[in-house]
C-alpha atoms as a PDB file:
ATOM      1  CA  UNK A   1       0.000   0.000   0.000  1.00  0.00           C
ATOM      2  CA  UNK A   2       1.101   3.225  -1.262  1.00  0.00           C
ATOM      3  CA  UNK A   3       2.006   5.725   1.698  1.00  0.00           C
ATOM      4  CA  UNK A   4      -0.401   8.914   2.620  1.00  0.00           C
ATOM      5  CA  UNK A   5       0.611  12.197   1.351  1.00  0.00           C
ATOM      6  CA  UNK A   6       1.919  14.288   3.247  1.00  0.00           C
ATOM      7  CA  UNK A   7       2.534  18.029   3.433  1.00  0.00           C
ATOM      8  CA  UNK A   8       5.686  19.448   1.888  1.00  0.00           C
ATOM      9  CA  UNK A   9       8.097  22.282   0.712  1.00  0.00           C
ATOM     10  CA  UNK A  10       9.678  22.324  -2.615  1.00  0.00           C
ATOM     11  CA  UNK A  11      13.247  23.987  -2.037  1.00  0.00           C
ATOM     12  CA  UNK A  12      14.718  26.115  -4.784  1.00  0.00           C
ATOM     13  CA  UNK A  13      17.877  27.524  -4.696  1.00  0.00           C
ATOM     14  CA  UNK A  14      20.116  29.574  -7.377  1.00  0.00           C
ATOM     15  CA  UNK A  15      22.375  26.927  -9.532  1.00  0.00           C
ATOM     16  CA  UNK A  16      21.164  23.945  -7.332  1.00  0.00           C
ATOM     17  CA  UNK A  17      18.705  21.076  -7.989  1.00  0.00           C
ATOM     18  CA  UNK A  18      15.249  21.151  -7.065  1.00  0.00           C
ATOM     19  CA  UNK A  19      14.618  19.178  -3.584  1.00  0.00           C
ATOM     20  CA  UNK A  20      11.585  17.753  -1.665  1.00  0.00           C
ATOM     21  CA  UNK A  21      11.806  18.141   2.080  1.00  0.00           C
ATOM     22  CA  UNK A  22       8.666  16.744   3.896  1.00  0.00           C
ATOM     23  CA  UNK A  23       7.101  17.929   6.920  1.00  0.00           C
ATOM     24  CA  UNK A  24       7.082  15.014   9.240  1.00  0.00           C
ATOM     25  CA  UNK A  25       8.069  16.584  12.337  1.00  0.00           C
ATOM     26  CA  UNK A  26       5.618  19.096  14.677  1.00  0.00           C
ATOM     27  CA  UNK A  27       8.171  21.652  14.759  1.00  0.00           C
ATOM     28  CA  UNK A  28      10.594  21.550  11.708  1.00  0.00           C
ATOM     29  CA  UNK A  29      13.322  24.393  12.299  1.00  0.00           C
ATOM     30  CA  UNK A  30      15.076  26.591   9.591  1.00  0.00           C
ATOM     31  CA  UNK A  31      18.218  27.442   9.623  1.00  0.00           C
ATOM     32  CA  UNK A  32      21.902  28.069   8.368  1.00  0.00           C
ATOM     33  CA  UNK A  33      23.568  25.670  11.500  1.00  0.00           C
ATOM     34  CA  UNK A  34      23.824  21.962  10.567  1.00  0.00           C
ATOM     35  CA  UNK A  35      21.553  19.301  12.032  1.00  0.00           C
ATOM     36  CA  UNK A  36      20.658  18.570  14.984  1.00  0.00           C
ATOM     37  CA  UNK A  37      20.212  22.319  15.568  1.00  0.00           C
ATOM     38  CA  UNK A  38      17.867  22.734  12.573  1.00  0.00           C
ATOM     39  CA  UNK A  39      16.053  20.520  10.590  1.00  0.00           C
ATOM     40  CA  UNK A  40      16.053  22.135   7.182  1.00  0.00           C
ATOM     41  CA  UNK A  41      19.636  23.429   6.725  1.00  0.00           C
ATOM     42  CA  UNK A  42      20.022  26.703   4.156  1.00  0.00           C
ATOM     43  CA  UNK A  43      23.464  26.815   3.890  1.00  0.00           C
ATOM     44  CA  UNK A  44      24.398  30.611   2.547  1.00  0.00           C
ATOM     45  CA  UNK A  45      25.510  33.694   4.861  1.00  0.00           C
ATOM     46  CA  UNK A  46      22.144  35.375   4.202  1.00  0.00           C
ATOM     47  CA  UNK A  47      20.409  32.748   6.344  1.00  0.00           C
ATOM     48  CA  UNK A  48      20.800  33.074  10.218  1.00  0.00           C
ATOM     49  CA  UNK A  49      21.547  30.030  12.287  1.00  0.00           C
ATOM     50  CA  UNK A  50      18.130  29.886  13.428  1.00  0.00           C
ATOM     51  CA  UNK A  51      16.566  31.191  10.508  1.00  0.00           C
ATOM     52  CA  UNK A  52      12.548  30.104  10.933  1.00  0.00           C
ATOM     53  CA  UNK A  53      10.194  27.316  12.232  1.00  0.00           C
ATOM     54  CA  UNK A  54       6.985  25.853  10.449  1.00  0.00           C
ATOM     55  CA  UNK A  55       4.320  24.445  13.381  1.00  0.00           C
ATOM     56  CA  UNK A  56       2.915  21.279  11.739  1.00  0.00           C
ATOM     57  CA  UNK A  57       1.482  20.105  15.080  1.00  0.00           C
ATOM     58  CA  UNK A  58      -2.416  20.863  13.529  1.00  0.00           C
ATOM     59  CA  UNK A  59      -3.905  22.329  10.338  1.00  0.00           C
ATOM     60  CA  UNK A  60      -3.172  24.650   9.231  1.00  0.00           C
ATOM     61  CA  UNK A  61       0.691  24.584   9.467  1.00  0.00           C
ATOM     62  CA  UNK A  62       1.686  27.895  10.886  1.00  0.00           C
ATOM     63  CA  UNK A  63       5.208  29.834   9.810  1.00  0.00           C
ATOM     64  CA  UNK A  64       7.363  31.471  12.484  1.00  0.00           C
ATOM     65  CA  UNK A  65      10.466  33.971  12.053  1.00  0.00           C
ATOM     66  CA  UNK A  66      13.090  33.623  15.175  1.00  0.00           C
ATOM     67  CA  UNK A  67      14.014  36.689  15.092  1.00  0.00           C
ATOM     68  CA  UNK A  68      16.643  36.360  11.931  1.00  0.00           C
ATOM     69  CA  UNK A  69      19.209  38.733  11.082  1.00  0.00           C
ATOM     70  CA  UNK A  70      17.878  39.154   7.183  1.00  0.00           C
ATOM     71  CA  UNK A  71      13.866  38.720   8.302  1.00  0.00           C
ATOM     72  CA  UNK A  72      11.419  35.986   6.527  1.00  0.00           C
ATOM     73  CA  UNK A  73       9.007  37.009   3.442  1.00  0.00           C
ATOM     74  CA  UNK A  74       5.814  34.579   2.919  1.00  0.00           C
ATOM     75  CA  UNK A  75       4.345  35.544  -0.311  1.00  0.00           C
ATOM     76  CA  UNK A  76       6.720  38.292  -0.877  1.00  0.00           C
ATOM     77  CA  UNK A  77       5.321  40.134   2.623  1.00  0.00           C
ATOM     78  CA  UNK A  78       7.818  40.184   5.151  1.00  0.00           C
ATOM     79  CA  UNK A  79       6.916  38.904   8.449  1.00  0.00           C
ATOM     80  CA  UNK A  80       6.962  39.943  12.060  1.00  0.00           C
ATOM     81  CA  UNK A  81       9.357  37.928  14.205  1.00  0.00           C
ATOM     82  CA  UNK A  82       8.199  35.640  16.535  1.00  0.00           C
ATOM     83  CA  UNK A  83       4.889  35.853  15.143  1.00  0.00           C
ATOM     84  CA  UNK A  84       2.619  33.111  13.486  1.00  0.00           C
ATOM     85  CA  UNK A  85       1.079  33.015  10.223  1.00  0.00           C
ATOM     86  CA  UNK A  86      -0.654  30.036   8.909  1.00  0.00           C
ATOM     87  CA  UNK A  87       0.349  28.367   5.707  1.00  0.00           C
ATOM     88  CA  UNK A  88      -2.025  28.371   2.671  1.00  0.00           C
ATOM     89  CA  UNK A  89      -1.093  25.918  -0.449  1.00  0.00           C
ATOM     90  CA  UNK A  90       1.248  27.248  -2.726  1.00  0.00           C
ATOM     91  CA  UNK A  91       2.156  29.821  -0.622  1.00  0.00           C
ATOM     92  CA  UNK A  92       6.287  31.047  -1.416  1.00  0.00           C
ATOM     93  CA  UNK A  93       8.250  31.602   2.071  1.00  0.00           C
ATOM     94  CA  UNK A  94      11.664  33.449   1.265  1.00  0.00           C
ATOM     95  CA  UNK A  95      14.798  33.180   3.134  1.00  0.00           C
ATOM     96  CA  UNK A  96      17.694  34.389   1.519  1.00  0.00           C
ATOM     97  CA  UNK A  97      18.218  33.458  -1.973  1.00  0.00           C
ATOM     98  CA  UNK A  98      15.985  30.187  -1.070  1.00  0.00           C
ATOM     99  CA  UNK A  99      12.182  29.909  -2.692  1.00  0.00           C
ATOM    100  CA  UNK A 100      10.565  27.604  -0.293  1.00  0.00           C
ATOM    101  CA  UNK A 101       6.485  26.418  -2.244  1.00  0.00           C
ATOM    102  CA  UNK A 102       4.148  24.870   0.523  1.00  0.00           C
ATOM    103  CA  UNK A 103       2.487  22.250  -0.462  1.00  0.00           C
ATOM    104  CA  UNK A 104      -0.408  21.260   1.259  1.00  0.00           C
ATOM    105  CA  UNK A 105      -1.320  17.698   1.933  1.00  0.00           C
ATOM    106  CA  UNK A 106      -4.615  16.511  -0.193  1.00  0.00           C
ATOM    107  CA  UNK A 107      -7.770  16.125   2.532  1.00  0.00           C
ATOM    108  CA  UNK A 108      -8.653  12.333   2.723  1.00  0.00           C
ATOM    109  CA  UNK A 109     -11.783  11.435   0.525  1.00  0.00           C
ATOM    110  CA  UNK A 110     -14.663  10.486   2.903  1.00  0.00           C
ATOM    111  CA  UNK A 111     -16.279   7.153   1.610  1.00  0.00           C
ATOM    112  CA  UNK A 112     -19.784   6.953   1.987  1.00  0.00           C
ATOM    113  CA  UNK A 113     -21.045   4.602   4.699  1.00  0.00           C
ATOM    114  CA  UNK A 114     -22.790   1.968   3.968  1.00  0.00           C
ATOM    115  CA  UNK A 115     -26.358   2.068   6.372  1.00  0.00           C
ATOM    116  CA  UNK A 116     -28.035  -0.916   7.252  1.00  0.00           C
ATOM    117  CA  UNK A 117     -31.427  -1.698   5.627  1.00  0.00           C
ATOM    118  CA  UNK A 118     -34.488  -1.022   7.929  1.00  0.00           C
ATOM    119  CA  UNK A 119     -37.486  -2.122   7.417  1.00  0.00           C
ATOM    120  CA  UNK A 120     -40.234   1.028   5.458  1.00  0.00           C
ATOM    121  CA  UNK A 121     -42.086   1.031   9.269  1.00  0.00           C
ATOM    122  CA  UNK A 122     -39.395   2.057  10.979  1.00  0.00           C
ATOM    123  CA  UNK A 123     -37.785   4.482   8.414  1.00  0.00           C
ATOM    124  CA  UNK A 124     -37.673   8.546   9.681  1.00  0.00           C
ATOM    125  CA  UNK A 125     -38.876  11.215   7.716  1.00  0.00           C
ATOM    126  CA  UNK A 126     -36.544  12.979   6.085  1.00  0.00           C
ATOM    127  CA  UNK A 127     -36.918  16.421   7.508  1.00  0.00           C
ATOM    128  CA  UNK A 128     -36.220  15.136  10.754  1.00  0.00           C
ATOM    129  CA  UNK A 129     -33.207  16.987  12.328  1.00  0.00           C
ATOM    130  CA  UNK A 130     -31.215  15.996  15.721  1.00  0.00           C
ATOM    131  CA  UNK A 131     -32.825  18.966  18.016  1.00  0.00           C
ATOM    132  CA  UNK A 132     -29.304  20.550  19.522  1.00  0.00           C
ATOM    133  CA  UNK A 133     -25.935  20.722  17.411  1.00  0.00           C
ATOM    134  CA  UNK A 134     -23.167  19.012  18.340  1.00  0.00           C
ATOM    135  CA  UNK A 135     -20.903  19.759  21.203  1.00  0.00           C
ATOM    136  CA  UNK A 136     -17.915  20.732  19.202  1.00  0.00           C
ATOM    137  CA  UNK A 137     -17.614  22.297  16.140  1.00  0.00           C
ATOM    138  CA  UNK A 138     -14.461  22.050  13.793  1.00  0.00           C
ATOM    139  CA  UNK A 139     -12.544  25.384  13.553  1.00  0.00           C
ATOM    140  CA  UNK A 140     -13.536  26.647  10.274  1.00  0.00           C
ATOM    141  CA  UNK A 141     -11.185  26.928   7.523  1.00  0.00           C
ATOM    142  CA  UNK A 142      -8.452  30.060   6.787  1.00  0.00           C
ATOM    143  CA  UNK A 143      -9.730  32.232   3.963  1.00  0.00           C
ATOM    144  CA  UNK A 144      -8.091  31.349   1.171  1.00  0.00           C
ATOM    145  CA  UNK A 145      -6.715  35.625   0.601  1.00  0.00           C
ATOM    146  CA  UNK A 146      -5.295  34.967   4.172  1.00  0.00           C
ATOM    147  CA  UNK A 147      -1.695  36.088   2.317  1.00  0.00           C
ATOM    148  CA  UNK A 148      -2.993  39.587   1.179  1.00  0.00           C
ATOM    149  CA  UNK A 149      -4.411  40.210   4.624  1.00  0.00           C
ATOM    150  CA  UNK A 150      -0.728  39.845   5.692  1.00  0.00           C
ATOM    151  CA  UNK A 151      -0.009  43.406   5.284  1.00  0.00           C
ATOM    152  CA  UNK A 152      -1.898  43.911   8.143  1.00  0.00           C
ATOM    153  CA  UNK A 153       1.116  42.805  10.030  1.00  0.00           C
ATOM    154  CA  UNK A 154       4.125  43.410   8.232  1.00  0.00           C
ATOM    155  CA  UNK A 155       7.761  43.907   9.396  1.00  0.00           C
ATOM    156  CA  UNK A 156       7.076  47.580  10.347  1.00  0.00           C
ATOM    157  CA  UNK A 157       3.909  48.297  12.705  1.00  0.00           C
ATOM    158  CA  UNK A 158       0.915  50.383  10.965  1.00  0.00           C
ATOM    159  CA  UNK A 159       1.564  54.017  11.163  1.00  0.00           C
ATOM    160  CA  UNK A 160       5.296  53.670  11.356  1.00  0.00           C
ATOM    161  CA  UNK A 161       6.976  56.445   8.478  1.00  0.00           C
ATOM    162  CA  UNK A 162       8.784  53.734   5.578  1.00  0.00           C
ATOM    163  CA  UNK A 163      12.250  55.813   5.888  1.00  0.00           C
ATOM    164  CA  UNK A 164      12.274  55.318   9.972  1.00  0.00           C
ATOM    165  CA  UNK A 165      14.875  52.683  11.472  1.00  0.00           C
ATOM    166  CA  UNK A 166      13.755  48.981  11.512  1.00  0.00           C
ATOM    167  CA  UNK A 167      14.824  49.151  15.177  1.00  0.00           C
ATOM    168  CA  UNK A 168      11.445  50.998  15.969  1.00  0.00           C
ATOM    169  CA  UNK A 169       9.876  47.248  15.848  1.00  0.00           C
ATOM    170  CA  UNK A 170      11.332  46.368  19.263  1.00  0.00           C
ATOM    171  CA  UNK A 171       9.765  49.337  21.301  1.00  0.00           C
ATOM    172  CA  UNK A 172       5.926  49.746  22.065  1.00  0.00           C
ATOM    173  CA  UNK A 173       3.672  50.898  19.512  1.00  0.00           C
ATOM    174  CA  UNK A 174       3.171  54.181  20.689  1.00  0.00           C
ATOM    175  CA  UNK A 175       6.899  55.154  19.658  1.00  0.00           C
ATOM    176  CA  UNK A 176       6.197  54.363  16.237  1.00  0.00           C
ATOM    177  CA  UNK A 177       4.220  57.884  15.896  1.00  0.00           C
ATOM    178  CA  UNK A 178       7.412  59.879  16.822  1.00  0.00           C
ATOM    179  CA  UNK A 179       8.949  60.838  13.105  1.00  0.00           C
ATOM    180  CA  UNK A 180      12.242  62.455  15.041  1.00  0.00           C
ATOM    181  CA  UNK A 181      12.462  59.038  17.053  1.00  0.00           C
ATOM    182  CA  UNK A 182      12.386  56.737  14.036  1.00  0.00           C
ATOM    183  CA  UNK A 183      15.156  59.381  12.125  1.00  0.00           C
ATOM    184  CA  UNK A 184      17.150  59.356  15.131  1.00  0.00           C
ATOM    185  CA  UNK A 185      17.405  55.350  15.571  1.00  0.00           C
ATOM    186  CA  UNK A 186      18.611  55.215  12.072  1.00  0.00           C
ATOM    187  CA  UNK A 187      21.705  56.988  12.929  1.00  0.00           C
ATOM    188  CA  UNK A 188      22.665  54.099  15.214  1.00  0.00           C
ATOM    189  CA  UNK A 189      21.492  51.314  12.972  1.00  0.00           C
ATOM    190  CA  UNK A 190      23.274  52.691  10.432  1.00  0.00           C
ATOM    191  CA  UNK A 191      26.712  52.488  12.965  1.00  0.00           C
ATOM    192  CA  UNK A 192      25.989  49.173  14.854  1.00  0.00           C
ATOM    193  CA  UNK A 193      24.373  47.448  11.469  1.00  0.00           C
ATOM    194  CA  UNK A 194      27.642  45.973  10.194  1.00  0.00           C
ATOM    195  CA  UNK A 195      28.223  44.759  14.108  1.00  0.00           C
ATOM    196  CA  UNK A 196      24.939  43.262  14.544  1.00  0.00           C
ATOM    197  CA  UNK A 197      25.656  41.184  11.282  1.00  0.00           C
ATOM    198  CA  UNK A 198      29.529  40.005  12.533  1.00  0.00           C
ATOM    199  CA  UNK A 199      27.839  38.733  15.525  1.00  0.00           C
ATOM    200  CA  UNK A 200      24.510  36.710  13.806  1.00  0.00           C
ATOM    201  CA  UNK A 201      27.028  34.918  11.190  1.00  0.00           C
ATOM    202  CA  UNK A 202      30.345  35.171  13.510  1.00  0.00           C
ATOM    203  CA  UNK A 203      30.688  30.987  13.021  1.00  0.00           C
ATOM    204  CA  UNK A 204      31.883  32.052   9.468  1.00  0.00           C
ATOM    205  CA  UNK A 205      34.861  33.613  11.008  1.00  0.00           C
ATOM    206  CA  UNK A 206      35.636  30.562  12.198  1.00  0.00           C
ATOM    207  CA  UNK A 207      35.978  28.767   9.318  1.00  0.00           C
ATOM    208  CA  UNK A 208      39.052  28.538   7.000  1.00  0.00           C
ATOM    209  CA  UNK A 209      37.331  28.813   4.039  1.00  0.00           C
ATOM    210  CA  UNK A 210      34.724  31.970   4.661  1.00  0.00           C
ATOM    211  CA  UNK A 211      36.708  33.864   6.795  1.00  0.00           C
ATOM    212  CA  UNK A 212      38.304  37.310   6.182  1.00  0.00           C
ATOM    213  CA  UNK A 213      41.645  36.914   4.972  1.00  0.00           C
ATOM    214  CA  UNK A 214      42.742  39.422   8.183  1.00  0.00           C
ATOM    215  CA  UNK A 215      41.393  37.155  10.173  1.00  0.00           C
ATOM    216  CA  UNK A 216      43.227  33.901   9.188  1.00  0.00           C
ATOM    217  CA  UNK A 217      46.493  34.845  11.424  1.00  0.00           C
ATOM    218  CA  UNK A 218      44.305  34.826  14.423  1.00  0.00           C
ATOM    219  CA  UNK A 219      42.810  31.413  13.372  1.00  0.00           C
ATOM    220  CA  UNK A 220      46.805  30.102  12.724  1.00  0.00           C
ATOM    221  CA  UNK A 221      47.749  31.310  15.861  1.00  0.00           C
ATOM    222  CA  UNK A 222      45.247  29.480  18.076  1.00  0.00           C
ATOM    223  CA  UNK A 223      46.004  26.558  15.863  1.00  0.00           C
ATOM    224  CA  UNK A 224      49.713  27.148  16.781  1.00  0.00           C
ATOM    225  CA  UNK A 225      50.930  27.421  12.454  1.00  0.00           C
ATOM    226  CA  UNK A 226      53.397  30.099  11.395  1.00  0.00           C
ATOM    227  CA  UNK A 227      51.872  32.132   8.014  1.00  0.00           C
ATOM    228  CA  UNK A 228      54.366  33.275   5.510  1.00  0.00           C
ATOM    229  CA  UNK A 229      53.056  36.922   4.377  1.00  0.00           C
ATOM    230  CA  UNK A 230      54.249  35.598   0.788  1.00  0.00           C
ATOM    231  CA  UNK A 231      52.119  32.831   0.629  1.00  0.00           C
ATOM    232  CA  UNK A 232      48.854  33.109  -1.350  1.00  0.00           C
ATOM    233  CA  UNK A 233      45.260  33.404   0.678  1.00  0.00           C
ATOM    234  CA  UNK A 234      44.603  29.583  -0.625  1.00  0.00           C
ATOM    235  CA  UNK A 235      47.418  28.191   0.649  1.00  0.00           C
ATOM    236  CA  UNK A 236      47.045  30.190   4.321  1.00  0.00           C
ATOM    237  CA  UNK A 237      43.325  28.931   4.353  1.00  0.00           C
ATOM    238  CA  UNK A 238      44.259  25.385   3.366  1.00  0.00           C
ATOM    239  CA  UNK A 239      46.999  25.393   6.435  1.00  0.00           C
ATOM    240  CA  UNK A 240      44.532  26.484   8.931  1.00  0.00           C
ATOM    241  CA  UNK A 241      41.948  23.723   7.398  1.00  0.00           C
ATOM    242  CA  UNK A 242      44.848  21.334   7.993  1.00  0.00           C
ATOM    243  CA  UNK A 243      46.419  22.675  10.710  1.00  0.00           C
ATOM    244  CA  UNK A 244      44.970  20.039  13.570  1.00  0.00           C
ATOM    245  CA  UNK A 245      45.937  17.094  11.173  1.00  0.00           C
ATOM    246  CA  UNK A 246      49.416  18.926  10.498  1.00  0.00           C
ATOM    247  CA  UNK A 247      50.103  19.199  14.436  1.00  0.00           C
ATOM    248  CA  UNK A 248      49.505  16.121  14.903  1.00  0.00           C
ATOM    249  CA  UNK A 249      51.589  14.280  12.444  1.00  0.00           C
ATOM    250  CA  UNK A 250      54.223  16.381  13.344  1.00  0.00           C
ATOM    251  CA  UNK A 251      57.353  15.206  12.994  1.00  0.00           C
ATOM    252  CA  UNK A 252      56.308  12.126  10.691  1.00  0.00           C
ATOM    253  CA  UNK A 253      56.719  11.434   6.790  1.00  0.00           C
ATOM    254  CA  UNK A 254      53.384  12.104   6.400  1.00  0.00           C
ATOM    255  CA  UNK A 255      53.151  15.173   7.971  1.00  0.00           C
ATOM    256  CA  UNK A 256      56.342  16.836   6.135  1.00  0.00           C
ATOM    257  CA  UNK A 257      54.913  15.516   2.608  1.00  0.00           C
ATOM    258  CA  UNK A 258      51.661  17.123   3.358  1.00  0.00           C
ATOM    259  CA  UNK A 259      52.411  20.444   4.406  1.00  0.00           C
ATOM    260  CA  UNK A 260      55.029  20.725   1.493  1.00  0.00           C
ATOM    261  CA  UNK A 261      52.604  19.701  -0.837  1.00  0.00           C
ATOM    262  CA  UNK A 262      49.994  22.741   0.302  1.00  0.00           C
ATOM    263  CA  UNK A 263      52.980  25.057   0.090  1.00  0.00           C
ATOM    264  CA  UNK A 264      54.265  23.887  -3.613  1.00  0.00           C
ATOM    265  CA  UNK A 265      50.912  22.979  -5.031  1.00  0.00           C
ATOM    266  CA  UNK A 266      53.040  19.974  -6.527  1.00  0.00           C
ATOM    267  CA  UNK A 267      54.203  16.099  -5.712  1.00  0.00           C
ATOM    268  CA  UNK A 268      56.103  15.362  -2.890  1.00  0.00           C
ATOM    269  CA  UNK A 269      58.043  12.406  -2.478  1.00  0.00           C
ATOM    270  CA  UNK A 270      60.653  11.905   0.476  1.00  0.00           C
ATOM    271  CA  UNK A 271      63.872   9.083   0.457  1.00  0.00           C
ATOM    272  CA  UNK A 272      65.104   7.913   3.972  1.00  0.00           C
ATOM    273  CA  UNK A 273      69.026   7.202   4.110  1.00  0.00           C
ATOM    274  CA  UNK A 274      70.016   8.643   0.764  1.00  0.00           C
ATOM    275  CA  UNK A 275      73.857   9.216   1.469  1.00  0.00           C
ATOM    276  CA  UNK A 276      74.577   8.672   4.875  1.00  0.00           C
ATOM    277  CA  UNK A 277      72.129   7.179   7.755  1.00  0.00           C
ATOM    278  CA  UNK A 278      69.571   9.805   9.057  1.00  0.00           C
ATOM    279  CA  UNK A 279      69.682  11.625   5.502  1.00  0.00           C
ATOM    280  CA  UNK A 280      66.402  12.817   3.895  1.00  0.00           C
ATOM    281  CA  UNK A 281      65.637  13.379   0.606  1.00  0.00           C
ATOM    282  CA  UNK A 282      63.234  15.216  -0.348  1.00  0.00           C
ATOM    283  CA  UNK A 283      62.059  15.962  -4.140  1.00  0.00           C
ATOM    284  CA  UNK A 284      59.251  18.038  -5.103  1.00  0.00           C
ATOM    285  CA  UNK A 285      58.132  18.350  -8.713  1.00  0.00           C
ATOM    286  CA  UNK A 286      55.366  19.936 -10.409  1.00  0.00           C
ATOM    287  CA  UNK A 287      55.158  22.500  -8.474  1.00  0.00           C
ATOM    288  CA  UNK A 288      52.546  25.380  -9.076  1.00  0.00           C
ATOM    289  CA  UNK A 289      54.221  28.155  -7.080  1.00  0.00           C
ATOM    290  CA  UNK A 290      57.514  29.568  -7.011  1.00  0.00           C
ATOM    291  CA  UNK A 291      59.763  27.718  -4.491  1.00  0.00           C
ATOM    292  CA  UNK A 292      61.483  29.834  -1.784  1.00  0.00           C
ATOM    293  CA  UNK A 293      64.502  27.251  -0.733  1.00  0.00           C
ATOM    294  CA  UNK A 294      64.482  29.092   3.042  1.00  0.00           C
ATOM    295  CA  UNK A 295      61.023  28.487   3.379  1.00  0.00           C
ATOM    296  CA  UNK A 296      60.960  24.505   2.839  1.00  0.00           C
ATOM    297  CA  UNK A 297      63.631  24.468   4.780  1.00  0.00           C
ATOM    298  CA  UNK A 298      61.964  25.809   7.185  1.00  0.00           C
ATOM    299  CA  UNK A 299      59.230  23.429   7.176  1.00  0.00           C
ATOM    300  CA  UNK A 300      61.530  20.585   6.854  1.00  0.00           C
ATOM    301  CA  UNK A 301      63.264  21.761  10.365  1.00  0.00           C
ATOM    302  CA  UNK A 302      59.905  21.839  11.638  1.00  0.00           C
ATOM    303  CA  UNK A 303      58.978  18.381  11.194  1.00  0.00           C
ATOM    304  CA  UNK A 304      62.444  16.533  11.419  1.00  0.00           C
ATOM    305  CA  UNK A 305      64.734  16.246  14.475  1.00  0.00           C
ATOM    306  CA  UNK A 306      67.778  18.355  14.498  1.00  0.00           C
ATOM    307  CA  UNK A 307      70.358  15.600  14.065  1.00  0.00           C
ATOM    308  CA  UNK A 308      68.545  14.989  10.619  1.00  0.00           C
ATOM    309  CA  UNK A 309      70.093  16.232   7.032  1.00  0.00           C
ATOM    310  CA  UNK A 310      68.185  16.797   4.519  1.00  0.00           C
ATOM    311  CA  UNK A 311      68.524  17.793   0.160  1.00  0.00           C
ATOM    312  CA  UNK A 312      65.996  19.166  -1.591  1.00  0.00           C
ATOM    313  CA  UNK A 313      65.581  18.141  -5.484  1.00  0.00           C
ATOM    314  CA  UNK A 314      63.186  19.941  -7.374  1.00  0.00           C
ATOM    315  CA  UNK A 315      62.355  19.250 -11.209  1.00  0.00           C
END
C-alpha cells in the first residue's frame, strides 16, 4: 500500500537542484547551522543560524520567524518575528536566496457509509433533524486571501513612516508615531548594522574557508601554524583547514609531505638514508608556485629532528 501524502516544501535555490523536504516533524526548524540544531539546513551567509520554524502540530501549518538577522518574506510580505502566520497551499516563504512552495497535503476522501437496511415502518422522515448541534464544532477553515491580509502585520507596525529605522519594531507601539524618534534610531542602525551582522554569522569567522583573509592569522595562531606573508590566501586557508591534522603528524613522513605539498601545489616524495644514515631526501616536482629554498627548509626543520640532514631536489 502506497504511503499517505503528506505536506511538503519544494526547495529552490540559485544553480542547485530542485529538492523535496517533507514535513514530518511538529516543529521543523530553519536554519543556516547543521543538524541537529535545525532541521532544514540553508546553507548561505544570508540565512541566520536559526533562521525560521513551520508548526505542523495541527492544520493549518503555521510559519514562524526567530528573530533572523535578514527577516522571513511569505508571499513576498515580510513577516513579524516571533509571530505566526498560517500556511495556505502554494504559498512562497523566502529566506535568503531560497524559494521555499508549501504544499499542502490533499484532505482524505470520505467514503460513503454503507447504512443498514431497515425495514419502510421504521424508516424517519426525512426532515427530521437531531434537536441541539453538536458539542464541538471544527474550527472553520483560513480564507483562502489569508496572504494579502498579511499586510496587516508586516515587518514595520501600521503608522510607522517607511524611511524610519527597523529598530522601531522592538519598542511599544506608541513610539512608532514619533517621526524624530524613528530618524534618530537610524543613525545608530546605520553604525551598529555591520556589528549586529559580525555577531549573527560570527561561526563564518571561524571557518578557513569563509573567513576574512585578516582574520586567518588569528585562526593560525590558536592553531599554533606560522603564516608566511608571501604565501597566497589559498594556501594560508588550506593550512589552517589542515592545521589540527598537520600538528599532529608532526614530525612524521606524512606530515612533512603534506604540508610541502599545500605550500608547492606539486608532488612530494621523500627518500630515507640517501647518502649517509639519518639523511632525507626530499624531491618536489610539479610544483605550481615559485619555491622559496628558506622556506621549505623551514618546514623541513619543523617536522624533522635536528640531528637529521636533509637535500631538496626539485624538477
Amino acid at each position: 500500500m502506497a504511503e499517505p501524502t503528506v505536506a511538503r516544501l519544494i526547495v529552490r535555490a540559485p544553480d542547485a537542484p530542485e529538492t523535496v523536504f517533507a514535513l514530518l516533524l511538529p516543529i521543523v526548524r530553519i536554519g543556516r547551522s547543521p543538524a541537529p540544531q535545525n532541521d532544514l539546513v540553508l546553507a548561505d551567509g544570508a540565512v541566520s543560524r536559526s533562521h525560521a520554524r513551520i508548526f505542523c502540530d495541527h492544520t493549518p501549518f503555521r510559519l514562524q520567524d526567530t528573530g533572523s538577522s535578514n527577516g522571513t518574506a511569505l508571499n513576498d510580505l515580510p513577516l513579524s518575528p516571533n509571530e505566526m502566520h498560517p500556511l495556505a497551499d502554494g504559498d512562497v516563504i523566502a529566506i535568503g536566496p531560497f524559494r521555499l512552495t508549501y504544499l499542502a497535503a490533499p484532505e482524505p476522501e470520505e467514503e460513503p457509509e454503507s447504512e443498514p437496511a431497515e425495514p419502510e415502518q421504521a424508516a424517519e422522515p426525512p426532515q427530521r433533524r437531531p434537536a441541539s448541534p453538536p458539542a464541538e464544532m471544527p474550527p472553520p477553515a483560513p480564507p483562502r486571501d489569508l496572504p494579502r491580509r498579511l499586510a496587516a502585520c508586516p515587518a514595520r507596525w501600521p503608522g510607522m513612516p517607511a524611511d524610519a529605522s527597523r529598530w522601531l519594531q522592538y519598542l511599544p507601539p506608541i513610539y512608532a508615531e514619533d517621526e524624530f524618534l524613528g530618524r534618530f534610531l537610524l543613525v545608530f542602525e546605520d553604525l551598529l548594522g555591520p556589528v549586529e551582522q559580525v555577531v549573527a554569522h560570527f561561526d563564518l569567522f571561524l571557518d578557513p574557508e569563509t573567513c576574512p583573509e585578516p582574520f586567518l592569522p588569528l585562526l593560525a595562531h590558536w592553531l599554533g601554524i606560522d603564516l608566511a606573508e608571501r604565501w597566497p590566501t589559498t594556501v594560508k586557508r588550506q593550512l589552517v583547514k589542515h592545521g589540527a591534522w598537520l600538528h599532529r603528524a608532526r614530525g612524521t613522513l606524512p606530515g612533512l609531505r603534506r604540508h610541502l605539498e599545500i605550500c608547492s601545489g606539486g608532488q612530494v616524495a621523500i627518500r630515507e638514508n640517501v647518502d649517509r644514515p639519518h639523511t632525507l631526501a626530499v624531491r618536489i616536482s610539479g610544483a605550481e608556485r615559485l619555491l622559496d629554498r628558506p622556506l621549505v627548509e623551514a618546514i623541513i626543520r619543523h617536522h624533522c629532528p635536528a640531528h637529521v640532514g636533509y637535500i631538496i631536489e626539485t624538477s
